[in-house]
Protein backbone atom coordinates (compact mmCIF):
# COMPACT_ATOMS: atom_id res chain seq x y z
CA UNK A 1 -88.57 16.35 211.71
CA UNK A 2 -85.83 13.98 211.37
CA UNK A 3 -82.42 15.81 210.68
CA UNK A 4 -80.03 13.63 208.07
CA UNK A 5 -76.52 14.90 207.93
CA UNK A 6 -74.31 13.82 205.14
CA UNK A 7 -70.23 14.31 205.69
CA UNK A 8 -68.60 14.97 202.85
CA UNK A 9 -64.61 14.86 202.89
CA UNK A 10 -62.35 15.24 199.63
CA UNK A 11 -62.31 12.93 197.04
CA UNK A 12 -66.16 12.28 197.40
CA UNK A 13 -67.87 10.65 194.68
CA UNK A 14 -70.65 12.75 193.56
CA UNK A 15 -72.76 10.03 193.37
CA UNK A 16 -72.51 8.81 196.34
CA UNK A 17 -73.14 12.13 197.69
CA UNK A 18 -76.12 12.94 195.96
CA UNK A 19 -78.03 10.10 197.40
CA UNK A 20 -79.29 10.71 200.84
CA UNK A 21 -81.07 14.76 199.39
CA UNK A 22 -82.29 12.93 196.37
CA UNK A 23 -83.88 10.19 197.80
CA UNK A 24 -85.26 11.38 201.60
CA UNK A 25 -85.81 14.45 200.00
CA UNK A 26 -88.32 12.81 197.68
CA UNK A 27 -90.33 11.53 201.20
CA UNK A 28 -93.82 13.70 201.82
CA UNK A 29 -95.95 12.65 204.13
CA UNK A 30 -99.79 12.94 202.87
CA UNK A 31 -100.02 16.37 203.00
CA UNK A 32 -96.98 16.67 200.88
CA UNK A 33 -95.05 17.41 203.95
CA UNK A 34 -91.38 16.61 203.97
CA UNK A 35 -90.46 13.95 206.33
CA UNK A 36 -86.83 14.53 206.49
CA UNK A 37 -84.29 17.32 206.28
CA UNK A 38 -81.03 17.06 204.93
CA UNK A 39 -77.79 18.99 205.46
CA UNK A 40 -74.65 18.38 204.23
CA UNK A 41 -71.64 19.57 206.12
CA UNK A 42 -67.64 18.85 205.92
CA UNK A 43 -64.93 18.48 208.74
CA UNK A 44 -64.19 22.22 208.50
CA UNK A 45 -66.85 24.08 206.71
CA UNK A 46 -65.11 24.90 204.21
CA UNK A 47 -65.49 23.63 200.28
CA UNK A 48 -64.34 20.09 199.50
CA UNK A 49 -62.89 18.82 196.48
CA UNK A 50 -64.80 15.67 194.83
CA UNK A 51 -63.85 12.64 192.71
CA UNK A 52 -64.91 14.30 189.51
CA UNK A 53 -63.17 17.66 188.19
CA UNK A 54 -65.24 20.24 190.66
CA UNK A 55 -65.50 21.06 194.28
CA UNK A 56 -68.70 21.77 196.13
CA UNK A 57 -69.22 24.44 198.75
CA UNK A 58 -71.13 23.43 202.20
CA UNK A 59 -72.80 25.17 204.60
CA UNK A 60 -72.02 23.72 207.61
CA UNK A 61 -68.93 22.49 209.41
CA UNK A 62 -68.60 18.73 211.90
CA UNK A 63 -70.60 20.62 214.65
CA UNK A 64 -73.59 19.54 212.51
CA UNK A 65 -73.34 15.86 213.33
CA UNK A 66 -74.30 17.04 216.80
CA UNK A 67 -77.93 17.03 216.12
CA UNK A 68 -78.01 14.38 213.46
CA UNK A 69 -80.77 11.64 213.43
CA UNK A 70 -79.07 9.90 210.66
CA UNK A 71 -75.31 10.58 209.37
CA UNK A 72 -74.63 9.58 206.39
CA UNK A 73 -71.11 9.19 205.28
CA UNK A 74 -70.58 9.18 201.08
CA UNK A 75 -68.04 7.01 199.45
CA UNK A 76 -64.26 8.70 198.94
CA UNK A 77 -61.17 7.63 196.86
CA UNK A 78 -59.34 9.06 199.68
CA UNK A 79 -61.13 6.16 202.13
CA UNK A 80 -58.70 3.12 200.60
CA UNK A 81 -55.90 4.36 202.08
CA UNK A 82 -57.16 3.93 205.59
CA UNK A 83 -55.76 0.58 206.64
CA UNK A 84 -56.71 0.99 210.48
CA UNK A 85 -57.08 3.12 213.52
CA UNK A 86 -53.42 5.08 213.23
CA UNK A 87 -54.36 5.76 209.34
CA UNK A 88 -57.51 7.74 210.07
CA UNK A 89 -57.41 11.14 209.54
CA UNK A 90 -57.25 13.25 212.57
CA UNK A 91 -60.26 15.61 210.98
CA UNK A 92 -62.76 12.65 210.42
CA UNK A 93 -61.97 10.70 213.84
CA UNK A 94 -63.10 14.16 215.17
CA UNK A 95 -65.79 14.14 213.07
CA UNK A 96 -67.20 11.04 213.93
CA UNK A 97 -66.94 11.42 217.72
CA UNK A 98 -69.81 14.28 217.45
CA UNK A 99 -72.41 11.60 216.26
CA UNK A 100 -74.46 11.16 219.06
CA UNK A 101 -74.32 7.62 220.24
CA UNK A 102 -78.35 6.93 219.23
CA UNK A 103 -77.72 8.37 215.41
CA UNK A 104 -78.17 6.25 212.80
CA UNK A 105 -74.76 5.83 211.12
CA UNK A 106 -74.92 5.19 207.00
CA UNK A 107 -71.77 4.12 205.83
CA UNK A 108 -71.65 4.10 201.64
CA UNK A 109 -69.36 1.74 199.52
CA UNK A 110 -65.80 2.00 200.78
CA UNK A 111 -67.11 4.87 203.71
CA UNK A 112 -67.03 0.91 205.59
CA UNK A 113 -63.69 1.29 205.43
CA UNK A 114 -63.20 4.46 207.86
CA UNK A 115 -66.28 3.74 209.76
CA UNK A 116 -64.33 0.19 210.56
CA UNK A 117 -61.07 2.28 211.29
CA UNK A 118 -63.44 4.03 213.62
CA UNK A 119 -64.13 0.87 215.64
CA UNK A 120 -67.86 1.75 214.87
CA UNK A 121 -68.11 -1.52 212.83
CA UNK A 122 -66.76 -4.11 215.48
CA UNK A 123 -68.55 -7.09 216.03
CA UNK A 124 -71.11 -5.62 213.37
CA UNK A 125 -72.76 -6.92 210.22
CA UNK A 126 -70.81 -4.88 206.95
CA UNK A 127 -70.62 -4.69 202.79
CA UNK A 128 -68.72 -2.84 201.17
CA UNK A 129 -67.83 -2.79 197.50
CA UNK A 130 -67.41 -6.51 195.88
CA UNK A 131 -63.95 -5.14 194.62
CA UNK A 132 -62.64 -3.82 197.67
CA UNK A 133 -63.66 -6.61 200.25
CA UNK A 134 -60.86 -9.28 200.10
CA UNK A 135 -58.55 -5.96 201.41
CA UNK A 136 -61.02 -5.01 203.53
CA UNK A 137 -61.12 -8.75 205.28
CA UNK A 138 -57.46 -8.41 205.95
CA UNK A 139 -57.58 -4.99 207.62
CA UNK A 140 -60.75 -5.36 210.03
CA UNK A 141 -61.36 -9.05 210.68
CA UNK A 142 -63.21 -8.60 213.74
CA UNK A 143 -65.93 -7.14 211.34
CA UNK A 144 -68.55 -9.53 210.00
CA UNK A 145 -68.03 -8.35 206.63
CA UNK A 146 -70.38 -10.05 203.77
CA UNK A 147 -69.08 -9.47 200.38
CA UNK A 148 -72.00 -10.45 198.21
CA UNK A 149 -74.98 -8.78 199.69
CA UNK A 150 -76.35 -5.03 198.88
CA UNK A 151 -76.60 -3.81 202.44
CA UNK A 152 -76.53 -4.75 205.72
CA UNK A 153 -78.46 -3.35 208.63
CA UNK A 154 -76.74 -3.90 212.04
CA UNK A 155 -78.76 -1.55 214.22
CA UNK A 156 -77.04 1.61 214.64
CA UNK A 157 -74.58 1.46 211.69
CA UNK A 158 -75.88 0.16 207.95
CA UNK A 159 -73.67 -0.31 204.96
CA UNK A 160 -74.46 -0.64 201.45
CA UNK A 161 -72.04 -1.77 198.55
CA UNK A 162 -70.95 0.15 195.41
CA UNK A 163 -72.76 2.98 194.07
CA UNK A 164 -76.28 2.37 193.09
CA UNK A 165 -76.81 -0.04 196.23
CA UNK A 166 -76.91 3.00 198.78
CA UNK A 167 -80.40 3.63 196.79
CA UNK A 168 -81.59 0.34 198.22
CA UNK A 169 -80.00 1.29 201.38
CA UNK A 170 -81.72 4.34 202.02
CA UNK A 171 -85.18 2.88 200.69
CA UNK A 172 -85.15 0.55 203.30
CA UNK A 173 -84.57 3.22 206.04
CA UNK A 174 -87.49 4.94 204.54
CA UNK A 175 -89.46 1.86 204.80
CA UNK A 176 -88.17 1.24 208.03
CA UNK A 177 -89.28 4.65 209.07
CA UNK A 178 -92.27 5.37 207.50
CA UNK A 179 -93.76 2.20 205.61
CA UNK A 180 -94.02 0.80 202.40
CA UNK A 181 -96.27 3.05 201.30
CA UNK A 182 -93.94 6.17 201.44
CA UNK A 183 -91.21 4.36 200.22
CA UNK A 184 -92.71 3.18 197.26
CA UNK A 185 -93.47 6.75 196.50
CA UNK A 186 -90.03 7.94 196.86
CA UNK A 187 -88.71 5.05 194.35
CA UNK A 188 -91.44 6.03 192.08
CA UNK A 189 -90.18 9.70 191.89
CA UNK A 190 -86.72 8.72 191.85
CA UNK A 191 -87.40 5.95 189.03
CA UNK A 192 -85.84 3.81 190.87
CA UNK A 193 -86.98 0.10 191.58
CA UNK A 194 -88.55 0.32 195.19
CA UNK A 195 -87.01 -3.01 196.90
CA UNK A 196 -84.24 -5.01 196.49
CA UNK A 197 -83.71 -7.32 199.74
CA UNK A 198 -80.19 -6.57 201.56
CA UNK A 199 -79.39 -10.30 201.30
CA UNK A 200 -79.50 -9.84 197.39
CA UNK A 201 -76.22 -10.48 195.67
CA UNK A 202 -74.02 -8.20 194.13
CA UNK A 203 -73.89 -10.65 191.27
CA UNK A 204 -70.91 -8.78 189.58
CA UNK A 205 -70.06 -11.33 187.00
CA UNK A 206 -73.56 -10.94 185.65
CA UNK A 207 -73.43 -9.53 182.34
CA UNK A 208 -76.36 -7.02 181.48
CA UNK A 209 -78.68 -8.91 179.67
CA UNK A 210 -79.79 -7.98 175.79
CA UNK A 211 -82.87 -6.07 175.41
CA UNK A 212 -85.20 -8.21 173.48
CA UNK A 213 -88.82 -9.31 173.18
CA UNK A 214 -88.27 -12.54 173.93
CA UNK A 215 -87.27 -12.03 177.81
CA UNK A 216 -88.79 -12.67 180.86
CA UNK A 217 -90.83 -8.95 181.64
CA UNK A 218 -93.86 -10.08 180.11
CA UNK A 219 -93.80 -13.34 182.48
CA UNK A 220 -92.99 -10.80 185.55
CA UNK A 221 -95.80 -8.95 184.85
CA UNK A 222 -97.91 -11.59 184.73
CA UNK A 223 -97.20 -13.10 187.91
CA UNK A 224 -97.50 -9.75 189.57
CA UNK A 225 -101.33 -10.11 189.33
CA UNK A 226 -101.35 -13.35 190.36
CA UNK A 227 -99.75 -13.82 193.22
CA UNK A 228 -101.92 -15.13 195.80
CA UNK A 229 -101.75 -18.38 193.12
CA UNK A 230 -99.92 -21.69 193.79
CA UNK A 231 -97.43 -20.16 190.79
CA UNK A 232 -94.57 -23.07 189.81
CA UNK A 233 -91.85 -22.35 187.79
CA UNK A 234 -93.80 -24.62 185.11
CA UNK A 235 -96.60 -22.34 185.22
CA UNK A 236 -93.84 -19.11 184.42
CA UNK A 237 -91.91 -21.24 181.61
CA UNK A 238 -95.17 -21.94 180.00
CA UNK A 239 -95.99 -18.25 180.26
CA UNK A 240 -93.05 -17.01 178.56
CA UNK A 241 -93.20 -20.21 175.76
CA UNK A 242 -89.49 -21.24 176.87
CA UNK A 243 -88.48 -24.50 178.65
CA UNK A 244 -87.59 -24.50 182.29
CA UNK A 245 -83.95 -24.61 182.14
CA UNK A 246 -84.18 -21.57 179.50
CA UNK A 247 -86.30 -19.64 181.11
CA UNK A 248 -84.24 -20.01 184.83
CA UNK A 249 -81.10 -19.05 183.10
CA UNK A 250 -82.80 -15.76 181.04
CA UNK A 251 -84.32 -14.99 184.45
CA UNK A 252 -81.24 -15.04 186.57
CA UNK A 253 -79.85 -12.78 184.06
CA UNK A 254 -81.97 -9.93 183.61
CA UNK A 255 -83.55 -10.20 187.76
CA UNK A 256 -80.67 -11.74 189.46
CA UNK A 257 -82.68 -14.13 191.38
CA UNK A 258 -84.04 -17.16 190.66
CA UNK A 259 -87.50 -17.50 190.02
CA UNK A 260 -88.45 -18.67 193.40
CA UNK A 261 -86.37 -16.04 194.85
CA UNK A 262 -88.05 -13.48 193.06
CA UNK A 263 -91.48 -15.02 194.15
CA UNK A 264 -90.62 -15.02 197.40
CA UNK A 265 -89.39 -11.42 197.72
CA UNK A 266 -92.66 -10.35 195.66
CA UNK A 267 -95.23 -11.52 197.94
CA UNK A 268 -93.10 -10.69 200.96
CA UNK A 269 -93.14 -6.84 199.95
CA UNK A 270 -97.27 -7.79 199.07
CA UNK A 271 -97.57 -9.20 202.58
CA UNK A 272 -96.13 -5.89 204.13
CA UNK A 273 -98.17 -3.65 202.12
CA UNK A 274 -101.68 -5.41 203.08
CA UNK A 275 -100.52 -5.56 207.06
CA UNK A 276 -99.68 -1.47 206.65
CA UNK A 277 -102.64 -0.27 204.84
CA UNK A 278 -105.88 -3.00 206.21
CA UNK A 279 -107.28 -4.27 209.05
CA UNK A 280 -107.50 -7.90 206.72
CA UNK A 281 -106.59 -10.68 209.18
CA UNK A 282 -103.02 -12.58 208.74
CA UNK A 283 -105.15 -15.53 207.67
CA UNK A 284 -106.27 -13.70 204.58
CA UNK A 285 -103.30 -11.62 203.96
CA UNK A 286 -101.06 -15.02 203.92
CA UNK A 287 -103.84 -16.27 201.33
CA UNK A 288 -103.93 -13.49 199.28
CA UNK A 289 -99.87 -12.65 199.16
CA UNK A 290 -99.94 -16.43 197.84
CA UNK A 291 -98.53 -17.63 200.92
CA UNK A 292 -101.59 -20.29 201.82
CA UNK A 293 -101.24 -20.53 205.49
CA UNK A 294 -100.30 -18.23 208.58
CA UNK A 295 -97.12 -20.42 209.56
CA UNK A 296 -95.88 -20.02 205.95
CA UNK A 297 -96.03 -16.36 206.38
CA UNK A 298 -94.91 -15.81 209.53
CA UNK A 299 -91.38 -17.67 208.58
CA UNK A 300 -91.42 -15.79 205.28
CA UNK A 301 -91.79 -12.34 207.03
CA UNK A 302 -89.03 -13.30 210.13
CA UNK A 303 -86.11 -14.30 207.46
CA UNK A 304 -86.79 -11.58 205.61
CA UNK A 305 -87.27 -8.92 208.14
CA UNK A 306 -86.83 -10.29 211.78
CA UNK A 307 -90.33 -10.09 213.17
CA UNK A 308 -94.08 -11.89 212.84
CA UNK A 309 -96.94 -10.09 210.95
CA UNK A 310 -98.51 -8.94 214.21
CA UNK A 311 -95.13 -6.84 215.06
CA UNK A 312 -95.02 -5.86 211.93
CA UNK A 313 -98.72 -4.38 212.25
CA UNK A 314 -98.05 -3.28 215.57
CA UNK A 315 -94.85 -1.44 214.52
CA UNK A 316 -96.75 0.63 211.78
CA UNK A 317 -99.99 1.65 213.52
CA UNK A 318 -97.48 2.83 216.47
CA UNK A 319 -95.95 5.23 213.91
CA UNK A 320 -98.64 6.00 211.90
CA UNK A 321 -97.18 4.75 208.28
């Protein structure tokens, strides 16, 4: 079974912490069978005080990380006050030297900044929180830090920016590792949504939307069932009885996308789905994800996921997702 550790040091933000046993623990196989364990440990075993007015007690100490597939390290107040190597506590340094060199490494929010301090980052694709990543550009700038997006998958190390966007972190390492069809489930348990590309924007001057009637939901819905149509953002306006420019600008505010965008990503996750779960050919899967043709989504699949529909396949028979 694959063994997550999660490292919690003081000032942890419960949050953040809660995360990797709330949402891999949610992952059964068919049988109901858990698919991961999780642990959580500290640098000394011992209880550690978190952002919020309690501590938490652990069971385990930093010899944990030893025989960790994935480590995931939670976002801490105290982590913006390490400015570089010399500024990294002794205790987590040591820490972070157990990981075995093929763990996967999940760095949280600001946890970027001591994984960077760590030299674990160099060279490496990075977010961190929107608020924090001007400082952070000045401290590591042999990082390839991208301050709008929600995660970033570099391999060995992924980061994820504030708060909620570890949730779409760790989905996609459930997708990665077992398919959309498990992580799906785990999103619907958590009542969470169950994809948000990495390369979506933070958008933090977005206001929150009003709730009304008159918004764009219906016209979501909608499309959902049809996407294998040629769907034009003429054909969604009409839908939703508003005029193009309204509609864009009500849709970019409660989505975050633009319409296209959001097309896109839909029949991308589609695509994935029908290449997991059938034996359909990618001739008919690119007609009925509303792609048309096999070159259309074989370019959609590579920029959003960096392979063809027959690795894809290949990928998810081999691990039997």
């Amino acid at each position: 079974m694959h063994r997550v550790v999660v490292l919690a040091v003081d000032g942890v933000i419960p949050f953040e912490l809660s995360l990797a046993s709330r949402l891999f623990g949610a992952a059964t196989d068919a049988e109901e069978r858990p698919l991961y364990e999780v642990v959580t440990c500290s640098v000394d075993g011992g209880p550690v005080r978190t952002a919020a007015d309690f501590s938490i007690a652990v069971p385990y100490d930093a010899s944990a990380l030893a025989g960790a597939d994935t480590v995931v390290l939670p976002a801490a107040e105290e982590f913006l006050a390490i400015t570089g190597r010399e500024t990294l506590p002794r205790p987590l340094a040591r820490a972070l030297d157990r990981i075995r060199p093929e763990a996967r490494i999940v760095g949280i929010c600001v946890a970027t900044f001591p994984l960077a301090a760590a030299g674990l980052l160099d060279g490496k694709p990075a977010a961190t929180h929107w608020a924090h990543a001007s400082l952070f550009q000045r401290l590591y700038p042999q990082v390839e830090l991208n301050p709008e997006v929600l995660f970033t998958d570099g391999g060995r190390v992924l980061t994820s920016a504030g708060a909620a966007s570890g949730i779409d972190l760790l989905l996609h390492l459930v997708r990665l590792d077992h398919g959309s069809r498990v992580a799906n489930q785990v999103a619907r348990r958590c009542v969470v949504p169950p994809q948000r590309e990495g390369g979506q924007a933070q958008y933090v001057e977005s206001p929150v939307p009003p709730s009304t009637d008159n918004g764009t939901s219906a016209t979501r819905a909608w499309a959902l069932e049809r996407l294998e149509q040629p769907l034009q953002l003429a054909d969604l306006a009409r839908h939703a009885g508003m005029s193009r420019r309204t509609f864009t600008r009500r849709f970019r505010a409660e989505v975050g996308l633009s319409p296209g965008a959001w097309l896109t990503a839909q029949r991308v996750e589609l695509a994935r789905q029908l290449l997991e779960s059938t034996d359909l050919p990618v001739s008919r899967i690119a007609e009925r994800s509303g792609f048309g043709t096999d070159a259309t989504l074989r370019q959609r699949l590579h920029a959003a996921i960096g392979v063809s529909p027959g690795a894809y396949r290949r990928t998810f028979r081999a691990s039997g997702a």
